[in-house]
N, C-alpha and C. Protein backbone atom coordinates (compact mmCIF):
# COMPACT_ATOMS: atom_id res chain seq x y z
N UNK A 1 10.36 -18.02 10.14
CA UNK A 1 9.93 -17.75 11.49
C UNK A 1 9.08 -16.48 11.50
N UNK A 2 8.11 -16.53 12.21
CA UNK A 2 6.96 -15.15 12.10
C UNK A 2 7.15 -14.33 13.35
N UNK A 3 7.08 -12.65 13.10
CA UNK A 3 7.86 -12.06 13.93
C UNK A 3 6.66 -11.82 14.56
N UNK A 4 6.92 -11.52 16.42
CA UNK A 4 5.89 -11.62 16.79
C UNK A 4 5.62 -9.83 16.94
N UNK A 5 4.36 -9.01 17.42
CA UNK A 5 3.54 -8.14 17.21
C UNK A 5 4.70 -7.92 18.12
N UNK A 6 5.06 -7.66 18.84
CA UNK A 6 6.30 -6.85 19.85
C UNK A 6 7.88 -6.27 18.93
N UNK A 7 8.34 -7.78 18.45
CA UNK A 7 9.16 -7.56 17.48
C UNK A 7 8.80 -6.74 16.38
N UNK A 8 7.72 -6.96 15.82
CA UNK A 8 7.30 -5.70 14.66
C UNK A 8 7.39 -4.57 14.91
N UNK A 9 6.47 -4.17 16.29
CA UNK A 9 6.40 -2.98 16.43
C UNK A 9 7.99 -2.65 16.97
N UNK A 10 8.50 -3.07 17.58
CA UNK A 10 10.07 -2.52 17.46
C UNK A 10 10.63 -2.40 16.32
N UNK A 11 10.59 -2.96 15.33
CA UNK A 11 11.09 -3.02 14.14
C UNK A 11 10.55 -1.86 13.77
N UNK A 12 9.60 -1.20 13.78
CA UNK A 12 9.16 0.16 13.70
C UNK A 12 9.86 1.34 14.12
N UNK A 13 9.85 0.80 15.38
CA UNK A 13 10.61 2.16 16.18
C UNK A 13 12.10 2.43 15.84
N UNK A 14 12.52 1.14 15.61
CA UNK A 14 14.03 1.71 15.73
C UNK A 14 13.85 2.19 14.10
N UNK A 15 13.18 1.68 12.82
CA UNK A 15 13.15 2.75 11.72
C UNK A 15 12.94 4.14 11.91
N UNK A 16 11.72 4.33 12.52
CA UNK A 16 12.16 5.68 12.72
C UNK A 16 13.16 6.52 13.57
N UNK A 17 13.37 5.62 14.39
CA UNK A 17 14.35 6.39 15.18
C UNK A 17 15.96 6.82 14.43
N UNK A 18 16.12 5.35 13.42
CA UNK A 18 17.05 6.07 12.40
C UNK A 18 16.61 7.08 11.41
N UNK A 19 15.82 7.11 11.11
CA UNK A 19 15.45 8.47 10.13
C UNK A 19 15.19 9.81 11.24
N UNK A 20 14.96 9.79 12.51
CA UNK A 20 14.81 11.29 13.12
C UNK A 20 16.17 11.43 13.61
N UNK A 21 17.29 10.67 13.63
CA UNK A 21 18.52 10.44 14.15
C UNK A 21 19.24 11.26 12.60
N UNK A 22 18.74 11.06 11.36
CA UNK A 22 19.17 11.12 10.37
C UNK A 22 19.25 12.78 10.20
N UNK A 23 18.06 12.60 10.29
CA UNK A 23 17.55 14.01 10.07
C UNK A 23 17.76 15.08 11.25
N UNK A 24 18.18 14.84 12.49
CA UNK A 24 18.62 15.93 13.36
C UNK A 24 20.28 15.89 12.94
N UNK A 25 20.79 15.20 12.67
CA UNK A 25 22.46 15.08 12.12
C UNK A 25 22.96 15.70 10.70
N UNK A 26 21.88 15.20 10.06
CA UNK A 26 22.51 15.34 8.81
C UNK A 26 22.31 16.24 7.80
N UNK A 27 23.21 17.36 7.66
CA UNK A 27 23.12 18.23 7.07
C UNK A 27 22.13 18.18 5.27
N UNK A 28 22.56 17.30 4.74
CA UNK A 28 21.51 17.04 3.42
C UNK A 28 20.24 16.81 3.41
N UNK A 29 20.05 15.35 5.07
CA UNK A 29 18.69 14.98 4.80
C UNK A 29 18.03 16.27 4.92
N UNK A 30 18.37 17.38 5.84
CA UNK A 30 17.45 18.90 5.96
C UNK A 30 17.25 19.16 5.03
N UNK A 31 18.12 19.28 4.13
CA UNK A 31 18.30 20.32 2.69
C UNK A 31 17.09 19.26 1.86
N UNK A 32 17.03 17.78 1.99
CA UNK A 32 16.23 17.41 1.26
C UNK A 32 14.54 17.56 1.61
N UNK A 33 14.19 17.44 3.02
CA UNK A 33 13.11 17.61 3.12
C UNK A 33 12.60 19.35 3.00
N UNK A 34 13.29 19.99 3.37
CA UNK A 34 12.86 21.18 2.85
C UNK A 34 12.20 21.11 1.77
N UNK A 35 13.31 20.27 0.17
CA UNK A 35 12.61 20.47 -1.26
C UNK A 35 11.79 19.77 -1.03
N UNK A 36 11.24 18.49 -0.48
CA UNK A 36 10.04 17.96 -0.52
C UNK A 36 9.21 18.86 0.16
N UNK A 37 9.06 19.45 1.53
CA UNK A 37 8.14 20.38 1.86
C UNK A 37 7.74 21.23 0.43
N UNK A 38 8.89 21.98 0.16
CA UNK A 38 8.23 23.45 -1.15
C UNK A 38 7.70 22.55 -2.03
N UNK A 39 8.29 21.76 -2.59
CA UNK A 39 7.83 20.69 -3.82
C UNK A 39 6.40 20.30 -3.28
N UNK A 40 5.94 20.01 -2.29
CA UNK A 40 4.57 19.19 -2.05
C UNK A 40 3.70 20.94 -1.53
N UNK A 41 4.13 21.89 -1.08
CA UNK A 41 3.25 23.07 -1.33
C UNK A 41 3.31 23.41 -2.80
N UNK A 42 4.23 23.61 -3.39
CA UNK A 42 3.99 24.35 -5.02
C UNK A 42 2.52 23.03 -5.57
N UNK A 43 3.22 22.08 -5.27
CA UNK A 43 2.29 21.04 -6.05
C UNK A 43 0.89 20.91 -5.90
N UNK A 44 0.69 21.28 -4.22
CA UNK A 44 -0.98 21.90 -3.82
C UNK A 44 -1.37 23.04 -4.41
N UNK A 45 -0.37 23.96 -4.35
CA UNK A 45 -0.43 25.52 -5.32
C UNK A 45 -0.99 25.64 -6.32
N UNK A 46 -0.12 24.75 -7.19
CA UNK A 46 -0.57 24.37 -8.56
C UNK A 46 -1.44 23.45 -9.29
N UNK A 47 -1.84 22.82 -8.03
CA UNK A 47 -2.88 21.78 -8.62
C UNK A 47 -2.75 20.85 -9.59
N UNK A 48 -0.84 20.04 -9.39
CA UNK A 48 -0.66 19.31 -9.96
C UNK A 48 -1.57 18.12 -10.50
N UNK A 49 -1.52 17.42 -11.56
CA UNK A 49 -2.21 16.12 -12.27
C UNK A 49 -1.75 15.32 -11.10
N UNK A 50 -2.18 13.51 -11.12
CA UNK A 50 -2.64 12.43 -10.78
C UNK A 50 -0.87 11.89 -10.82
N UNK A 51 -0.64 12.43 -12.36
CA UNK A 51 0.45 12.09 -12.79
C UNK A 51 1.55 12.45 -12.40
N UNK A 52 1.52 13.61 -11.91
CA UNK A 52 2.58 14.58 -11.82
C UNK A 52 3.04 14.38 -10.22
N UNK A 53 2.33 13.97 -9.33
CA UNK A 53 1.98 13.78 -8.00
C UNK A 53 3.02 13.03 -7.80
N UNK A 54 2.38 11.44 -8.76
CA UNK A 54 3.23 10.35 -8.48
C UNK A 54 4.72 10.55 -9.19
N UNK A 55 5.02 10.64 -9.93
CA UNK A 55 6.46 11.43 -9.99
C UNK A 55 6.85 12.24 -9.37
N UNK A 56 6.54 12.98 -8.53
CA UNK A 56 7.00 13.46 -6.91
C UNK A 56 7.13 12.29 -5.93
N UNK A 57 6.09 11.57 -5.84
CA UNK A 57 6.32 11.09 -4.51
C UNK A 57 7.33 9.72 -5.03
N UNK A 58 7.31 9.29 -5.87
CA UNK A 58 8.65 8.70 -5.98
C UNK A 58 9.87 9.03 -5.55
N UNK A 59 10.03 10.20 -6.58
CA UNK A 59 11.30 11.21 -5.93
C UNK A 59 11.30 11.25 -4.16
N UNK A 60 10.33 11.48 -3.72
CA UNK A 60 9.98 11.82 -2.29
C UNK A 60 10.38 10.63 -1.31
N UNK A 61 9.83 9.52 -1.94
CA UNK A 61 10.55 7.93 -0.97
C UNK A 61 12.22 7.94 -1.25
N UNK A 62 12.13 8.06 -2.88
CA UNK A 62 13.88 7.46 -3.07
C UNK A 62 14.82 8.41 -2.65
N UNK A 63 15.12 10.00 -2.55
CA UNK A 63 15.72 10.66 -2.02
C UNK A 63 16.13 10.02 -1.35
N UNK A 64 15.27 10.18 0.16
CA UNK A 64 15.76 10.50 1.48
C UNK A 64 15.78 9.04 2.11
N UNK A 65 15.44 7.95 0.97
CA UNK A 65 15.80 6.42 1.13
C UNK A 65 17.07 6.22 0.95
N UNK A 66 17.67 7.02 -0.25
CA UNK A 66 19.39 6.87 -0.25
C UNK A 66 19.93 7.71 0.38
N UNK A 67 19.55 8.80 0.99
CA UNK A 67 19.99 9.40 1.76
C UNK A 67 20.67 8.94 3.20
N UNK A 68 19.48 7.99 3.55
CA UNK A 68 19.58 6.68 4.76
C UNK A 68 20.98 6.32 4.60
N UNK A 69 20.45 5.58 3.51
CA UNK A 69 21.61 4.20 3.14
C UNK A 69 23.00 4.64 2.90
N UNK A 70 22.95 5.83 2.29
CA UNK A 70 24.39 6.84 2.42
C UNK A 70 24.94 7.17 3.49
N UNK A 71 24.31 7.37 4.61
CA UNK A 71 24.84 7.67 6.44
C UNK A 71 25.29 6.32 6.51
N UNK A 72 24.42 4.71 6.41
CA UNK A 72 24.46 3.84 7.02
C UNK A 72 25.49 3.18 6.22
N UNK A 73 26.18 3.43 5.27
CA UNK A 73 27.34 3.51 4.56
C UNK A 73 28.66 4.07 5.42
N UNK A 74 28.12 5.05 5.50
CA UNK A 74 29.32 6.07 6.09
C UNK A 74 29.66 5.31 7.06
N UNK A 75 28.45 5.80 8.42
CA UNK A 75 28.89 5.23 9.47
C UNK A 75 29.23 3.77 9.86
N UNK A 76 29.08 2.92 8.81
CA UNK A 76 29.56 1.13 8.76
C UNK A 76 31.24 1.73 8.65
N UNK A 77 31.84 2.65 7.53
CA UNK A 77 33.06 2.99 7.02
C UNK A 77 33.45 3.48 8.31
N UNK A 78 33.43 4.40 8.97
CA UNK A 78 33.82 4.71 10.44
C UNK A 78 33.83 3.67 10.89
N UNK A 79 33.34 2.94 11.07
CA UNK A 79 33.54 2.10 12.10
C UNK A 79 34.68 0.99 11.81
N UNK A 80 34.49 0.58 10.80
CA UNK A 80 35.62 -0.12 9.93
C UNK A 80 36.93 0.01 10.28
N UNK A 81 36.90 2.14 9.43
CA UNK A 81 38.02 2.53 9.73
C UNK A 81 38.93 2.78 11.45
N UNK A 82 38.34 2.91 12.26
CA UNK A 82 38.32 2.91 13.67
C UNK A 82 38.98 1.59 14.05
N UNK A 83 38.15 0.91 14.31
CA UNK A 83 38.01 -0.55 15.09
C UNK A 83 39.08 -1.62 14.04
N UNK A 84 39.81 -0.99 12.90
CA UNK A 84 40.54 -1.71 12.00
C UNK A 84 42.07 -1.03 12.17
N UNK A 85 41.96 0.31 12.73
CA UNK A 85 42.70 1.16 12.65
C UNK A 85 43.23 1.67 10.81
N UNK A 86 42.23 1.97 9.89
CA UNK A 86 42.48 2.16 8.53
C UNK A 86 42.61 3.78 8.44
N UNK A 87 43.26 3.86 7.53
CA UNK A 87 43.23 5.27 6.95
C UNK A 87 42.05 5.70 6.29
N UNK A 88 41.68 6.94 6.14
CA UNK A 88 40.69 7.30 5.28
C UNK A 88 40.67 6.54 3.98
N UNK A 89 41.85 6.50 3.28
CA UNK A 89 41.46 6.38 1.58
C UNK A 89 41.08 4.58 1.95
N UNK A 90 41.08 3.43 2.57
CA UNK A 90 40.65 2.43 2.81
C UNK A 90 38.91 2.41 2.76
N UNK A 91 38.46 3.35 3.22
CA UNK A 91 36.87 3.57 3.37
C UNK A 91 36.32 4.35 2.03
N UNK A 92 37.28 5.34 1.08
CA UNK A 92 36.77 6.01 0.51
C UNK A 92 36.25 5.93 -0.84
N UNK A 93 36.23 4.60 -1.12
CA UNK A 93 35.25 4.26 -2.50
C UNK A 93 34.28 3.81 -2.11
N UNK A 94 33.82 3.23 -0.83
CA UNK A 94 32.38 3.32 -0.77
C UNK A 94 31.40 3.98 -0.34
N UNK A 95 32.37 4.83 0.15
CA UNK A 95 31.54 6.63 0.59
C UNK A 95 31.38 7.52 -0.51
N UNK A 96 31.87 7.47 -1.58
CA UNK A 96 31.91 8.20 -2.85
C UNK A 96 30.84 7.23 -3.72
N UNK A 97 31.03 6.10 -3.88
CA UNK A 97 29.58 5.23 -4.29
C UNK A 97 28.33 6.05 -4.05
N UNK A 98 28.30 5.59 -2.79
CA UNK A 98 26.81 6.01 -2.29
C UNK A 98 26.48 7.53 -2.13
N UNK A 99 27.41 8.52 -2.22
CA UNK A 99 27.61 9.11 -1.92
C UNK A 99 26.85 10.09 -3.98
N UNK A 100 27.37 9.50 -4.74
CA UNK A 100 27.43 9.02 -5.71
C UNK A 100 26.06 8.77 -6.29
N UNK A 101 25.49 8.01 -5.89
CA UNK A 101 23.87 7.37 -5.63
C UNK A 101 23.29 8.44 -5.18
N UNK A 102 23.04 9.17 -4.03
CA UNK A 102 22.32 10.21 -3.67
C UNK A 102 22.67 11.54 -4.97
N UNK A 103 23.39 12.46 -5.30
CA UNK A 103 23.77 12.82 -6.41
C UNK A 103 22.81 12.44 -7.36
N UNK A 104 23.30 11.11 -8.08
CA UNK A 104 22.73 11.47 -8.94
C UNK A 104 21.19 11.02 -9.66
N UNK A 105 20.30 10.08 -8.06
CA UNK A 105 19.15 10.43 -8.25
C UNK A 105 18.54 12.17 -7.82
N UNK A 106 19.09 12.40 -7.19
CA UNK A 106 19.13 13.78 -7.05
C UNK A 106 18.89 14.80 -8.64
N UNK A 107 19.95 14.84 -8.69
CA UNK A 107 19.97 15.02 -10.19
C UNK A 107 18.61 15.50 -11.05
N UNK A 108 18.25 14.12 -10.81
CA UNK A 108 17.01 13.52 -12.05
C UNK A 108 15.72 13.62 -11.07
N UNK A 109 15.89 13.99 -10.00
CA UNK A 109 14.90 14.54 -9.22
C UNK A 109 14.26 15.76 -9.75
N UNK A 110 15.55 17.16 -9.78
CA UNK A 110 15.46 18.15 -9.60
C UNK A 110 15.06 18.70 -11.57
N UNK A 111 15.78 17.39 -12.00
CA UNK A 111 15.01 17.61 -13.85
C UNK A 111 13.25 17.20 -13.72
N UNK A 112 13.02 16.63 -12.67
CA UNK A 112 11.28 15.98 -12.81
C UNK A 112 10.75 17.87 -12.28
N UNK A 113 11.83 17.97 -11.48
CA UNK A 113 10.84 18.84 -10.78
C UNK A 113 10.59 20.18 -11.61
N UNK A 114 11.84 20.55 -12.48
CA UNK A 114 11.99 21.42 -13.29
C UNK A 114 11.02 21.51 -14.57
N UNK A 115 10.43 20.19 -14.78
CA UNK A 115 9.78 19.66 -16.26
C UNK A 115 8.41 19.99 -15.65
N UNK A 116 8.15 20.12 -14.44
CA UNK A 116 6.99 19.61 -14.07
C UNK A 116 6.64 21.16 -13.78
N UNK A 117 7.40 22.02 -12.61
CA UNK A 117 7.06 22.92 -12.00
C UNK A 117 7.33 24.39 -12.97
N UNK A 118 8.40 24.41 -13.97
CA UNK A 118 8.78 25.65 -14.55
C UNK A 118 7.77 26.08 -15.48
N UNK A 119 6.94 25.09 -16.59
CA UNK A 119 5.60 25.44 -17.51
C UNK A 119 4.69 26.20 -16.39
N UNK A 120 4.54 25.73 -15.23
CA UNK A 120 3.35 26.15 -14.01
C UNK A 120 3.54 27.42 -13.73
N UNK A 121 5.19 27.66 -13.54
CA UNK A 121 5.50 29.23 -12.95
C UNK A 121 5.84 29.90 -14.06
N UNK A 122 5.47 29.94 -15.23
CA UNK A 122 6.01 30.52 -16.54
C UNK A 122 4.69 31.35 -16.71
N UNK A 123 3.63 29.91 -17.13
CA UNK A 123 2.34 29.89 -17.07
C UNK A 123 1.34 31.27 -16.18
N UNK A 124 1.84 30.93 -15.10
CA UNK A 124 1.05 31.45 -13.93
C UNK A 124 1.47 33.32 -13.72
N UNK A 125 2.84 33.22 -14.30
CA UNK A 125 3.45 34.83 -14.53
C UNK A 125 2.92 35.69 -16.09
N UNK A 126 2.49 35.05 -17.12
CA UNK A 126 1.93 35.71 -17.77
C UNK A 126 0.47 35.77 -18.09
């Protein structure tokens, strides 16, 4: 079935409206766009490669993509737990999953960024 130009563009809105919903709530997504802000100034700074770019902006979608999916985790588990009447530990392996997932692309974020950005500021100090 083909969605019509009304439905799309809603399908729009309510995406963003979960990501500015995300991001006025949620204490990490801040912490993450911050590093993408400094990360995408150092990278103008430095006049990163072609190469180096796109290994940022990867990092830059998948972050704050699992970041999403980690709230929309959570808050499915609230609701679960609520409307089921469950205890916490009932919800708490799939909040530690995803939870889990953000971590530890994280992780391997902050090694791209380290491989990429520390030769630049080593470089640039002597």
């Amino acid at each position: 079935m083909k969605k019509t130009p009304s439905k799309l563009s809603s399908s729009f809105v309510y995406a963003w409206r979960g990501i500015v919903w995300n991001l006025a709530h949620e204490r990490n997504m801040k912490i993450h766009l911050v590093s993408l802000l400094l990360c995408g100034y150092f990278g103008f700074l430095f006049q990163l490669t072609l190469n180096e770019w796109l290994i940022l902006l990867v990092f830059f979608a998948l972050i704050p993509s699992l970041e999403l999916v980690n709230s929309a985790i959570e808050d499915t588990c609230n609701c679960l737990r609520d409307n089921l009447q469950l205890d916490y530990q009932a919800t708490k392996l799939p909040r530690d999953l995803a939870a889990g997932a953000v971590l530890w692309a994280s992780v391997f974020a902050a090694l791209a960024g380290a491989i990429i950005f520390l030769p630049k500021i080593y470089f640039s100090l002597h």
